[in-house]
N, C-alpha and C. Protein backbone atom coordinates (compact mmCIF):
# COMPACT_ATOMS: atom_id res chain seq x y z
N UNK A 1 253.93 -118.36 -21.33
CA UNK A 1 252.61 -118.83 -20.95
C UNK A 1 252.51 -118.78 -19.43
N UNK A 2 251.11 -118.51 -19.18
CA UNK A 2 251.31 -118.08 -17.38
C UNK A 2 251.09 -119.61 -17.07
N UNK A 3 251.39 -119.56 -15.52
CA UNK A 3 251.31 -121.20 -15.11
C UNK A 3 250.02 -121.43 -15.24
N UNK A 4 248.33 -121.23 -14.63
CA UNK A 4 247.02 -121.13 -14.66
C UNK A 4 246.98 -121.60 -16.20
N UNK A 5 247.50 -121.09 -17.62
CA UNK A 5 247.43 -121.71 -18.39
C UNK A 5 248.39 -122.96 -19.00
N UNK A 6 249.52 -123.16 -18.50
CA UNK A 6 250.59 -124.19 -18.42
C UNK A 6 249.58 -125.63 -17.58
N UNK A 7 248.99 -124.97 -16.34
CA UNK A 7 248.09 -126.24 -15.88
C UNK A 7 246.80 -126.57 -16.83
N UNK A 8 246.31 -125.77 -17.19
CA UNK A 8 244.92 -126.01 -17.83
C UNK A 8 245.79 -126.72 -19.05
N UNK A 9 246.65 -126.55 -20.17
CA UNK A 9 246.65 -127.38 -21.26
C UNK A 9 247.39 -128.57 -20.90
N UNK A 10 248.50 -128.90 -19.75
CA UNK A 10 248.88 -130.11 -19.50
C UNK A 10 247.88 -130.92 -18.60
N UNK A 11 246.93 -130.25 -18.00
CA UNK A 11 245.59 -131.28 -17.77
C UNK A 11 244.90 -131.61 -19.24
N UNK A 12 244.36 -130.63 -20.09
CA UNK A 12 244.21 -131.37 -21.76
C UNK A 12 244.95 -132.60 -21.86
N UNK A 13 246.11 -132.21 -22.41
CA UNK A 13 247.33 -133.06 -22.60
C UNK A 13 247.11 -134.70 -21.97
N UNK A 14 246.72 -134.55 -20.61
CA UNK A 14 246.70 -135.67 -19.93
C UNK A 14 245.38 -136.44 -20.18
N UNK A 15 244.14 -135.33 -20.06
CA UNK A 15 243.22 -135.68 -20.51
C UNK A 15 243.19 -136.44 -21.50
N UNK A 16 243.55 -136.45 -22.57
CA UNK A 16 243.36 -136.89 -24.02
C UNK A 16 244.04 -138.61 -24.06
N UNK A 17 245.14 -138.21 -23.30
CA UNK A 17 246.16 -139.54 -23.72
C UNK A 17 246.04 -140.69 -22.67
N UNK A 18 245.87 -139.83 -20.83
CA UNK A 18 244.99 -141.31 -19.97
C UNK A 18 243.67 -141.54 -19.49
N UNK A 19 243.10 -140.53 -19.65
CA UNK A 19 241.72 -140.40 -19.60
C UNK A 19 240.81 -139.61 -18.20
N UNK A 20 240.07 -139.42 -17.83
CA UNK A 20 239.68 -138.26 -17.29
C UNK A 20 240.10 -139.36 -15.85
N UNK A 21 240.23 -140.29 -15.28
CA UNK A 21 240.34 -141.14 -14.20
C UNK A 21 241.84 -140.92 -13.60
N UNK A 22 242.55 -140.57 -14.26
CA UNK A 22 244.05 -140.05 -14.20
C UNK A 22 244.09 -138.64 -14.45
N UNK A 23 242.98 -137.94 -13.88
CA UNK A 23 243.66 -136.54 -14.53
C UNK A 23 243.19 -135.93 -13.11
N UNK A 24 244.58 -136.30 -11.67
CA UNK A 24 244.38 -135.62 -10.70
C UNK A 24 245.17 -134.50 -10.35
N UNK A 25 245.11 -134.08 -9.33
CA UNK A 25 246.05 -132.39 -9.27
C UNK A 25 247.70 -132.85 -9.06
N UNK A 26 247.80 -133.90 -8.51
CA UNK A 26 249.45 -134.25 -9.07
C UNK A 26 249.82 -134.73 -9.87
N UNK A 27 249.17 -135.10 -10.85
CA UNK A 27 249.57 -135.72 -12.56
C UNK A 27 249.74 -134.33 -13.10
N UNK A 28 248.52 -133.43 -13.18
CA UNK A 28 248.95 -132.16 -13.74
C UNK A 28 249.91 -131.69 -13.90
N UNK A 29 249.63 -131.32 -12.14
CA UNK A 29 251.30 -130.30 -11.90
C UNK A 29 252.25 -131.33 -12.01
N UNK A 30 252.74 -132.67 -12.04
CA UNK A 30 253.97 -133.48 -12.76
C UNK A 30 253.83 -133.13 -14.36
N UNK A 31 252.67 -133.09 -14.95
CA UNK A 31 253.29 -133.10 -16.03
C UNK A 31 253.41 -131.97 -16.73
N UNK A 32 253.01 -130.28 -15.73
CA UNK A 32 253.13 -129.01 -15.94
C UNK A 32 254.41 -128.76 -15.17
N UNK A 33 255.33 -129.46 -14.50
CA UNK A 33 256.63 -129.32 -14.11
C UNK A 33 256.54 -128.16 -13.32
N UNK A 34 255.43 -128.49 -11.87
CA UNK A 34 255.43 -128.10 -11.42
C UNK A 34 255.19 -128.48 -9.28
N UNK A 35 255.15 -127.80 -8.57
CA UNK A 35 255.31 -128.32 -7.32
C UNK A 35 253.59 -129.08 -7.25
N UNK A 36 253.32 -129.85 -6.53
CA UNK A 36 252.15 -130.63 -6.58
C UNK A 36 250.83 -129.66 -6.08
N UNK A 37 251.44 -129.27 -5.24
CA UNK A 37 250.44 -127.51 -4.11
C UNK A 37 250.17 -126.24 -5.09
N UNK A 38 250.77 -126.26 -6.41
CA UNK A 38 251.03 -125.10 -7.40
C UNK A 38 250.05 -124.68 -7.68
N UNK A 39 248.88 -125.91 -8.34
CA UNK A 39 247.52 -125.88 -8.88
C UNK A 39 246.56 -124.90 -8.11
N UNK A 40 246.60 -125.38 -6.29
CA UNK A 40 245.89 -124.60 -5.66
C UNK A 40 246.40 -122.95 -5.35
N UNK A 41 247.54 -122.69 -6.10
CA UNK A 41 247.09 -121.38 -5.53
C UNK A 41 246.66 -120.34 -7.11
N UNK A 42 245.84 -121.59 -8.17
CA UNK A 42 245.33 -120.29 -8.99
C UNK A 42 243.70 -121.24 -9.34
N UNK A 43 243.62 -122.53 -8.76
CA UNK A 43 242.12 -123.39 -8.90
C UNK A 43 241.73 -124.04 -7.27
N UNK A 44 240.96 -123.09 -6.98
CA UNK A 44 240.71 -123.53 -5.63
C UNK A 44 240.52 -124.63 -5.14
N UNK A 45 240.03 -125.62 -6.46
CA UNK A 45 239.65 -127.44 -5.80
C UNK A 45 239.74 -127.80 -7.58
N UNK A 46 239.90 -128.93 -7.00
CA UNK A 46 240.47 -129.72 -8.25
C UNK A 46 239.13 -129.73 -9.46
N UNK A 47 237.78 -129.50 -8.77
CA UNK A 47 237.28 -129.10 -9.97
C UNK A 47 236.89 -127.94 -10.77
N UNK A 48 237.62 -127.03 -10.10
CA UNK A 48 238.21 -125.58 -10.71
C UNK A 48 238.93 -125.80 -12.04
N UNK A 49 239.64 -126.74 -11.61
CA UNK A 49 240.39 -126.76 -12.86
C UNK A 49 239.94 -128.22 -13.22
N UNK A 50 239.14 -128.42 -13.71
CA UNK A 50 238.61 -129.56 -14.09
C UNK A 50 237.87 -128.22 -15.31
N UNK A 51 236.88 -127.71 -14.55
CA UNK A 51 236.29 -126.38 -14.87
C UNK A 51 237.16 -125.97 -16.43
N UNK A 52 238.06 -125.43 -16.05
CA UNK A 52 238.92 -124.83 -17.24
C UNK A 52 239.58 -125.66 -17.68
N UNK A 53 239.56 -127.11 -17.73
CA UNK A 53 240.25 -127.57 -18.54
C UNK A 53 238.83 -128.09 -19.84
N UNK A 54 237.46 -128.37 -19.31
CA UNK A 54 236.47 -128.45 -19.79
C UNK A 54 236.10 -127.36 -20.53
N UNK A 55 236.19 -126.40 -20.19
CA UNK A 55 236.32 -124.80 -20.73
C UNK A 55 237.07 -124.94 -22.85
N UNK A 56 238.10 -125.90 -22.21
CA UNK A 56 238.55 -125.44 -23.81
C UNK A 56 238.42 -126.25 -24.60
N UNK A 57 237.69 -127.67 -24.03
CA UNK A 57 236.84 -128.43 -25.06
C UNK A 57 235.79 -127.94 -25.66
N UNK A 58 234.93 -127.11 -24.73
CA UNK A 58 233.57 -126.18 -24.81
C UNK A 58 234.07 -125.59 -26.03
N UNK A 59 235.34 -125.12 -26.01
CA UNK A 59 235.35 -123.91 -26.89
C UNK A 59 235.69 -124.49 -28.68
N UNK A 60 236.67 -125.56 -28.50
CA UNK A 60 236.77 -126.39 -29.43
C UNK A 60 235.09 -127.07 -30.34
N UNK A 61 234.56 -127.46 -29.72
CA UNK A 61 233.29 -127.67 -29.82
C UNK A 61 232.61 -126.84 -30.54
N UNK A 62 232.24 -125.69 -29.80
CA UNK A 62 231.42 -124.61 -30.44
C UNK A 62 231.86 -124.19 -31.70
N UNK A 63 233.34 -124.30 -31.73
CA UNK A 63 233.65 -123.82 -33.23
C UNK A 63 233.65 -124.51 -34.37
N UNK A 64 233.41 -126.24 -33.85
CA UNK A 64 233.27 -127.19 -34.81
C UNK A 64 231.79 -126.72 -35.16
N UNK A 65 230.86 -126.42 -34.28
CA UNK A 65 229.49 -126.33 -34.79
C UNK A 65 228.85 -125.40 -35.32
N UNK A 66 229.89 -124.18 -35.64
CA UNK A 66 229.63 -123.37 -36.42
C UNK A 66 228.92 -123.26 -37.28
N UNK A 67 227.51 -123.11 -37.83
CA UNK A 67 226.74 -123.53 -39.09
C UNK A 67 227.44 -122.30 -40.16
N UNK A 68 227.67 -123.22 -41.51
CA UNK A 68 228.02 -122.62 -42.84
C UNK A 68 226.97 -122.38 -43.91
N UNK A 69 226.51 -122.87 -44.76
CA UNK A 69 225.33 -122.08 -45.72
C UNK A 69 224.83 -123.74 -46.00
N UNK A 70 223.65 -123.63 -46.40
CA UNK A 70 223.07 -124.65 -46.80
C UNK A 70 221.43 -124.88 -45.90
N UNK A 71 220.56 -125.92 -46.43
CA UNK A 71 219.14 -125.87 -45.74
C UNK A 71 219.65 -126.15 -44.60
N UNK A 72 218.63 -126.31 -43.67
CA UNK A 72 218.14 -126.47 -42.50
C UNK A 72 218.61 -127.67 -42.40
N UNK A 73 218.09 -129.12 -42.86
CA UNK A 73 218.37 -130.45 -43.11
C UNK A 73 219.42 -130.56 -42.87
N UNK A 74 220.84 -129.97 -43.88
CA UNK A 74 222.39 -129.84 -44.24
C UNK A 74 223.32 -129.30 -43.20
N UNK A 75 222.62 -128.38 -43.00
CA UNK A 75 222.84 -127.92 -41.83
C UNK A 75 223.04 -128.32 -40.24
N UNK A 76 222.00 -129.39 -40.21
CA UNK A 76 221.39 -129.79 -38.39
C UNK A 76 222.83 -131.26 -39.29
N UNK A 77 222.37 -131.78 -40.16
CA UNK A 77 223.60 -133.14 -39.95
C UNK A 77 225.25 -132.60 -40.01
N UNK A 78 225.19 -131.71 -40.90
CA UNK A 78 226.94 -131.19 -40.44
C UNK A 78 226.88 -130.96 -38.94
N UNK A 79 226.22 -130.18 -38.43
CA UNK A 79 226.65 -130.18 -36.52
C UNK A 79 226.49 -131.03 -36.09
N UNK A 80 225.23 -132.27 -36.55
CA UNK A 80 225.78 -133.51 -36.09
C UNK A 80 227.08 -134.14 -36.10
N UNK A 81 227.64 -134.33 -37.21
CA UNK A 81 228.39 -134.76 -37.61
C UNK A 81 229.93 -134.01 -37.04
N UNK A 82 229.59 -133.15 -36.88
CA UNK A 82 230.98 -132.92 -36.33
C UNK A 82 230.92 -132.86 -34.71
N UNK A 83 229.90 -132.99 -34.24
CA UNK A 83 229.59 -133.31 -32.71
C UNK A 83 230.04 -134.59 -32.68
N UNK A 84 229.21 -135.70 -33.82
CA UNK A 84 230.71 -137.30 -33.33
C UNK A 84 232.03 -137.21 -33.68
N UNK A 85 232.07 -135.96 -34.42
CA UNK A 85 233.33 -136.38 -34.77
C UNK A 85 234.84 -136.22 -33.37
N UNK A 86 233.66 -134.57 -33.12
CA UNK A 86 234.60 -134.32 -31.64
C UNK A 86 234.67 -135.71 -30.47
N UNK A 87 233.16 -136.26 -30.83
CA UNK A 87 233.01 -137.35 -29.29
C UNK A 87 234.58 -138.38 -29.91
N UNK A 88 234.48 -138.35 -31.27
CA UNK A 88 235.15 -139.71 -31.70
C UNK A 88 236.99 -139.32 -31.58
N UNK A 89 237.07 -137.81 -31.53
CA UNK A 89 238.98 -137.79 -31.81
C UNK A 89 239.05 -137.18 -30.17
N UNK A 90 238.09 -136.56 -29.49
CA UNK A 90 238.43 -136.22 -28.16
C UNK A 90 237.73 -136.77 -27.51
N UNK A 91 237.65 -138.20 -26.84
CA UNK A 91 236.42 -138.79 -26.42
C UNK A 91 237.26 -138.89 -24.70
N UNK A 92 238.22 -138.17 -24.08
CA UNK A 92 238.42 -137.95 -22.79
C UNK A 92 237.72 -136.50 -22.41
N UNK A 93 238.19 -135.35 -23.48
CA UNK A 93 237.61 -134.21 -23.37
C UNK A 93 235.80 -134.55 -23.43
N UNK A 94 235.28 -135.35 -24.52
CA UNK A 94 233.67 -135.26 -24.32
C UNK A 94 233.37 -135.78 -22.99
N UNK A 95 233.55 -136.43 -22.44
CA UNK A 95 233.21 -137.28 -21.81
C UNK A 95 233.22 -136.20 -20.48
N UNK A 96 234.34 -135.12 -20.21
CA UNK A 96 234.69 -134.81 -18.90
C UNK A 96 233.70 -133.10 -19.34
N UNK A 97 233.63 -132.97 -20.32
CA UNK A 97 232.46 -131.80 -20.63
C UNK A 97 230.85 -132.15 -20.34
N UNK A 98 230.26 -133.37 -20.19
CA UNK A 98 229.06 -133.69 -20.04
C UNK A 98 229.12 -134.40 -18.68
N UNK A 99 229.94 -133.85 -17.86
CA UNK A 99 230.02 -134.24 -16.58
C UNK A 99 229.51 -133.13 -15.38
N UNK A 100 228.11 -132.76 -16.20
CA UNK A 100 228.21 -132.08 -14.88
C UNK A 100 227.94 -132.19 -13.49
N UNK A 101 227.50 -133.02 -13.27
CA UNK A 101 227.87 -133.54 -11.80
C UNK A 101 229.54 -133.52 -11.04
N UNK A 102 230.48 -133.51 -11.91
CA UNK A 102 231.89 -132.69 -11.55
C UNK A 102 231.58 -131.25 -11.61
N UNK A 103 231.25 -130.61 -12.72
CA UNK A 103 231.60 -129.10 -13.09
C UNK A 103 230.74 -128.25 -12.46
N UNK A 104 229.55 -128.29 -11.89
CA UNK A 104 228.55 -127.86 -11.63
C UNK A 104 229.02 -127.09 -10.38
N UNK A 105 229.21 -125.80 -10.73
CA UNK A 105 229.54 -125.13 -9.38
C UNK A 105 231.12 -124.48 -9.40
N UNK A 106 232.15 -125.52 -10.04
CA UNK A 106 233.46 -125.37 -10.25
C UNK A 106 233.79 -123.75 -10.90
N UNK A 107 233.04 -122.87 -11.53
CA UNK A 107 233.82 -122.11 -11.52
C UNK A 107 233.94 -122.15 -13.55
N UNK A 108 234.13 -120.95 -13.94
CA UNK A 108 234.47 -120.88 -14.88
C UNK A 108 233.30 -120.49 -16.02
N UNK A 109 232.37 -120.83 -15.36
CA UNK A 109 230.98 -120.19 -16.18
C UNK A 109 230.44 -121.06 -17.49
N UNK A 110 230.69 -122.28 -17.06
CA UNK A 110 230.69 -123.12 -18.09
C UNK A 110 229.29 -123.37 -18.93
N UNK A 111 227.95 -122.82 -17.99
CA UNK A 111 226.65 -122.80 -18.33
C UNK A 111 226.77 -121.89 -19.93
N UNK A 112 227.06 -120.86 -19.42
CA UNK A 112 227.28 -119.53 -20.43
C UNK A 112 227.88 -120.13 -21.63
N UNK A 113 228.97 -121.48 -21.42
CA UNK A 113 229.81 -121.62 -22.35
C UNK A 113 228.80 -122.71 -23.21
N UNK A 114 228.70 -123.46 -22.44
CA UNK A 114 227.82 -124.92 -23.20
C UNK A 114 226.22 -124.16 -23.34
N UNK A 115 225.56 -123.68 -23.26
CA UNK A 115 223.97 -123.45 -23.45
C UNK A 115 223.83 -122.66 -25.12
N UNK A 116 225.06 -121.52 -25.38
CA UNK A 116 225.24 -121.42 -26.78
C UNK A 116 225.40 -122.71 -27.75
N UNK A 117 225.92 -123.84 -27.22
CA UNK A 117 225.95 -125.13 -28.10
C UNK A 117 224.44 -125.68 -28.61
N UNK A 118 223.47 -125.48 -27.66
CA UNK A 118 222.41 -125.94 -27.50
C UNK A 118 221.85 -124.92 -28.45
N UNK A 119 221.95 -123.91 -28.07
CA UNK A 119 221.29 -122.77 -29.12
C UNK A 119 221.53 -122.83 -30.71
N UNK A 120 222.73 -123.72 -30.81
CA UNK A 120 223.09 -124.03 -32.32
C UNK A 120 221.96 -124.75 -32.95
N UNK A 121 221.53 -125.83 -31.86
CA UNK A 121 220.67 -126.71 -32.66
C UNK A 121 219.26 -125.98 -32.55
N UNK A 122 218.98 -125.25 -31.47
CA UNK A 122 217.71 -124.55 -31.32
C UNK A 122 217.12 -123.66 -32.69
N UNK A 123 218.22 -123.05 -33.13
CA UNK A 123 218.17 -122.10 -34.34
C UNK A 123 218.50 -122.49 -35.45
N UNK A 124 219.22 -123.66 -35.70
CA UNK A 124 219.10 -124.38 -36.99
C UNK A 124 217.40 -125.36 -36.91
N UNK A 125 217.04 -125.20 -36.28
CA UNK A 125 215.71 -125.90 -36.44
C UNK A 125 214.83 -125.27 -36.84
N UNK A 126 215.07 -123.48 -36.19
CA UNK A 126 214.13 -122.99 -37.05
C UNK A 126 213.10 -122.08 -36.40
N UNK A 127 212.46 -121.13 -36.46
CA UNK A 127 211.23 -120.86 -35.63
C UNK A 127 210.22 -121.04 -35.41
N UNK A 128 209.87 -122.00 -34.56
CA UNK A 128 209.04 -122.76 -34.06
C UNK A 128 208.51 -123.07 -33.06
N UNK A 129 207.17 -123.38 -32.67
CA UNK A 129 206.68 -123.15 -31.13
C UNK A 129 207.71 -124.45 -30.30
N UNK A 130 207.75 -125.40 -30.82
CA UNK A 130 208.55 -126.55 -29.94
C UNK A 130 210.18 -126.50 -30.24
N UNK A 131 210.58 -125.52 -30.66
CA UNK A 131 212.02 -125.89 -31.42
C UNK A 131 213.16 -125.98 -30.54
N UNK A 132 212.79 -125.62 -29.19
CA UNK A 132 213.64 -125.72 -28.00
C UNK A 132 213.32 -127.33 -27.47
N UNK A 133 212.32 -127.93 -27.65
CA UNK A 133 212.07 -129.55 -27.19
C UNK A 133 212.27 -130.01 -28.23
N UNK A 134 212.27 -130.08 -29.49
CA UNK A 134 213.37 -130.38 -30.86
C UNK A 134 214.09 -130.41 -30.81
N UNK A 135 214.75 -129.33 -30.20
CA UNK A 135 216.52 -129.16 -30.00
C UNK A 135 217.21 -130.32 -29.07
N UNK A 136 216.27 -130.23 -27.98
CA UNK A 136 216.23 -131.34 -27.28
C UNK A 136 216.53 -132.43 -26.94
N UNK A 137 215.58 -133.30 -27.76
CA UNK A 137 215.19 -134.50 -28.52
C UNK A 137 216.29 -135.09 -29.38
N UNK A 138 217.43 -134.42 -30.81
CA UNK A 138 218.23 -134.21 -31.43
C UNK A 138 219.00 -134.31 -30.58
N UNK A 139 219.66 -133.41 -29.62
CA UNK A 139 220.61 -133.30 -29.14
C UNK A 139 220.87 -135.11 -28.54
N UNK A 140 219.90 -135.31 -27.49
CA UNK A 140 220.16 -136.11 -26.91
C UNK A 140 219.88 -137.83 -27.53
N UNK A 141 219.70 -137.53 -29.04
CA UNK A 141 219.68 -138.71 -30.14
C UNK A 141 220.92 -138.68 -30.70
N UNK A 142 221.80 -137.72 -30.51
CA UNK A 142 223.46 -137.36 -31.30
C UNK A 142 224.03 -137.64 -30.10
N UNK A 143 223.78 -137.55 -28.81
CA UNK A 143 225.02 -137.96 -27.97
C UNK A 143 224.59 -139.17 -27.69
N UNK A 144 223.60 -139.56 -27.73
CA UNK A 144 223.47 -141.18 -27.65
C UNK A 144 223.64 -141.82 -28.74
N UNK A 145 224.34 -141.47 -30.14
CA UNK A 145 225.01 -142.22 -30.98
C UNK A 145 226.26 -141.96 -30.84
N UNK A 146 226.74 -140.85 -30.34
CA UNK A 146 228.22 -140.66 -29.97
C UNK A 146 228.69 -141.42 -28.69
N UNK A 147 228.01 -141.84 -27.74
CA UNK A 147 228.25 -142.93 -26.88
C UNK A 147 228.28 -144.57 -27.16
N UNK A 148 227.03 -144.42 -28.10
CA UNK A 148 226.64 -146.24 -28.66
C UNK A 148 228.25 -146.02 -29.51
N UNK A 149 228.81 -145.16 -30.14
CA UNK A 149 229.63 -145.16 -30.82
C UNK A 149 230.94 -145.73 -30.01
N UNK A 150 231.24 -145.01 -29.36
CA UNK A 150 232.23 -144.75 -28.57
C UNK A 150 232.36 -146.21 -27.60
N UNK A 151 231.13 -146.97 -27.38
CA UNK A 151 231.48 -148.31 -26.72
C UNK A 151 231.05 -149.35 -27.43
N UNK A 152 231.22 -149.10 -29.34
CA UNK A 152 230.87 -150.04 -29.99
C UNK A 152 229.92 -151.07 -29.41
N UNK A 153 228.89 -150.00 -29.09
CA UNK A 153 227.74 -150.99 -29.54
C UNK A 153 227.06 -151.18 -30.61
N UNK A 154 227.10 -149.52 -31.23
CA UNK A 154 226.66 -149.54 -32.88
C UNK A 154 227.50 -150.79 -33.70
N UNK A 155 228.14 -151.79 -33.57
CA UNK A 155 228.95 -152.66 -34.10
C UNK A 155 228.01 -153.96 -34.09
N UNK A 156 226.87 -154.18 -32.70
CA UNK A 156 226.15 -155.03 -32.83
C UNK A 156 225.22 -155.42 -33.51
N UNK A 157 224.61 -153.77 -33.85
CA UNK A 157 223.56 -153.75 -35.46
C UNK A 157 224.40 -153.77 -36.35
N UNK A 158 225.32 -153.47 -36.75
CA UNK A 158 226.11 -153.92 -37.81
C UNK A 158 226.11 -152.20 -38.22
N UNK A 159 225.96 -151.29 -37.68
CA UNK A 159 225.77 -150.30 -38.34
C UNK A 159 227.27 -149.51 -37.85
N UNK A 160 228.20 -149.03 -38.97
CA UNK A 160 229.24 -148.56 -39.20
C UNK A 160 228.82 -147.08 -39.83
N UNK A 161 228.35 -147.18 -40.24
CA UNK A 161 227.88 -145.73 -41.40
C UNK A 161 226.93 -145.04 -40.91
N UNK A 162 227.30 -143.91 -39.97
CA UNK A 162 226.23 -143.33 -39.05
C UNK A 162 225.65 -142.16 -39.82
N UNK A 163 225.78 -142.28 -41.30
CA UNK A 163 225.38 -140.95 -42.37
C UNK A 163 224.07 -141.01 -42.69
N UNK A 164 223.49 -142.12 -42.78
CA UNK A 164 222.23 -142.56 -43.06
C UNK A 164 221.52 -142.22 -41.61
N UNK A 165 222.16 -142.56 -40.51
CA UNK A 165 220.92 -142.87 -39.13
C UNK A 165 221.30 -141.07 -39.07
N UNK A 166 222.12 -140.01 -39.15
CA UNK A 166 222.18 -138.77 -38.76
C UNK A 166 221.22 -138.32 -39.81
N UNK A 167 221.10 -138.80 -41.12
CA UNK A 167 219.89 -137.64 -41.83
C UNK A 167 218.40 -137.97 -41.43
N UNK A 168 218.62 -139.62 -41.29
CA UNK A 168 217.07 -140.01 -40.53
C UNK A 168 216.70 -138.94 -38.92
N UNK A 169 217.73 -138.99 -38.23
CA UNK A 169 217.16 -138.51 -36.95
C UNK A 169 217.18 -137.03 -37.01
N UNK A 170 218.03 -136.32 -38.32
CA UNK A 170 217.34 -135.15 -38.19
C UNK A 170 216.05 -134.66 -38.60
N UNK A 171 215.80 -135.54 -40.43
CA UNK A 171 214.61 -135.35 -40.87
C UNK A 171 213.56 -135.70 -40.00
N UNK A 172 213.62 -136.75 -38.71
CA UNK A 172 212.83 -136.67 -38.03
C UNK A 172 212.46 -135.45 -36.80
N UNK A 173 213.48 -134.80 -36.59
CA UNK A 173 212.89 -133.65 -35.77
C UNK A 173 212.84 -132.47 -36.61
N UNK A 174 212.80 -132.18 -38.00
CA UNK A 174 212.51 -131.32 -38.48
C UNK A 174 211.12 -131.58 -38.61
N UNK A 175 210.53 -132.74 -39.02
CA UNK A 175 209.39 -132.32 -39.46
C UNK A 175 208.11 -132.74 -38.79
C-alpha cells in the first residue's frame, strides 16, 4: 500500500474510533507509523487530507444509496434508510463529510463526488418541474433526523422507530 494511502485509511481508522477533533496530522502519521512531516509531502495542508479521507466516506455512501427495484416510495425510504444508517455506524465519517466549511477548496474533487448523492434523490423522485427542490427538502429532512438521531433528541418524543417518520417524509415530498 503506498503511504498517501496508508495516511488516508489510518486517518479513517482514527476518524471512526476518536472522532474528527483528534484527527490531526500527527495522530495520523503516529498511527500510519510514520515521521510527523510525512503527510505533507503527498497533502499539502491538513485539509488535503481531510479531503481524501472524506473522499472514502463519499464513496462508501454512494454505494449504500444505490437504488435496487421497487416504486418510487420504496425506493426514496431505502436511501433514506441507509443514509441513517451510515450517519448511525459512521457518525465521525458523516459528520467530517458535511463539513464543508473544512473541505471546500481542499482538493480532491469532492463536489463531483457528493452532488451524484444528491442526484440519487433527484431521480428517484422522478421527472418533475420541482424535483431538484424535492430533492432538497428530503434530503435536508433525512439529515436532520440523522442528527436529532445522533444527539438523541428523537428520545424526547419518544420516537425510537424512525420507519414510520421516513415513509411519512417521503410520501410527503412525493406528492
Amino acid at each position: 500500500m503506498s503511504l498517501p494511502d496508508r495516511l488516508v485509511e489510518a486517518g479513517v481508522e482514527l476518524l471512526e474510533k476518536e472522532g474528527l477533533a483528534n484527527l490531526t496530522l500527527r495522530a495520523i502519521a503516529r498511527r500510519a507509523g510514520v515521521s510527523h512531516g510525512a503527510p505533507r509531502r503527498y497533502f499539502p495542508t491538513h485539509n488535503a487530507l481531510l479531503a481524501a479521507i472524506a473522499a472514502t466516506g463519499l464513496a462508501d455512501l454512494a454505494a449504500r444509496l444505490e437504488p435496487a427495484d421497487g416504486s418510487p416510495e420504496d425506493l426514496l425510504v431505502e436511501a433514506a434508510r441507509h443514509y441513517l444508517e451510515f450517519a448511525a455506524e459512521r457518525p465521525g465519517m458523516f459528520g467530517l463529510i458535511f463539513r464543508h466549511d473544512l473541505l471546500a477548496g481542499a482538493g480532491g474533487n469532492l463536489r463531483a463526488t457528493s452532488l451524484p448523492l444528491f442526484q440519487t434523490f433527484v431521480d428517484l423522485i422522478g421527472p418533475t418541474d420541482d424535483a431538484e427542490l424535492r430533492a432538497t427538502a428530503l434530503w435536508t429532512n433525512i439529515h436532520g433526523l440523522a442528527t436529532l438521531r445522533a444527539t438523541n433528541a428523537l428520545e424526547l418524543l419518544g420516537t425510537t422507530d424512525l420507519e414510520p417518520v421516513l415513509r411519512y417524509v417521503v410520501r410527503a415530498h412525493l406528492s
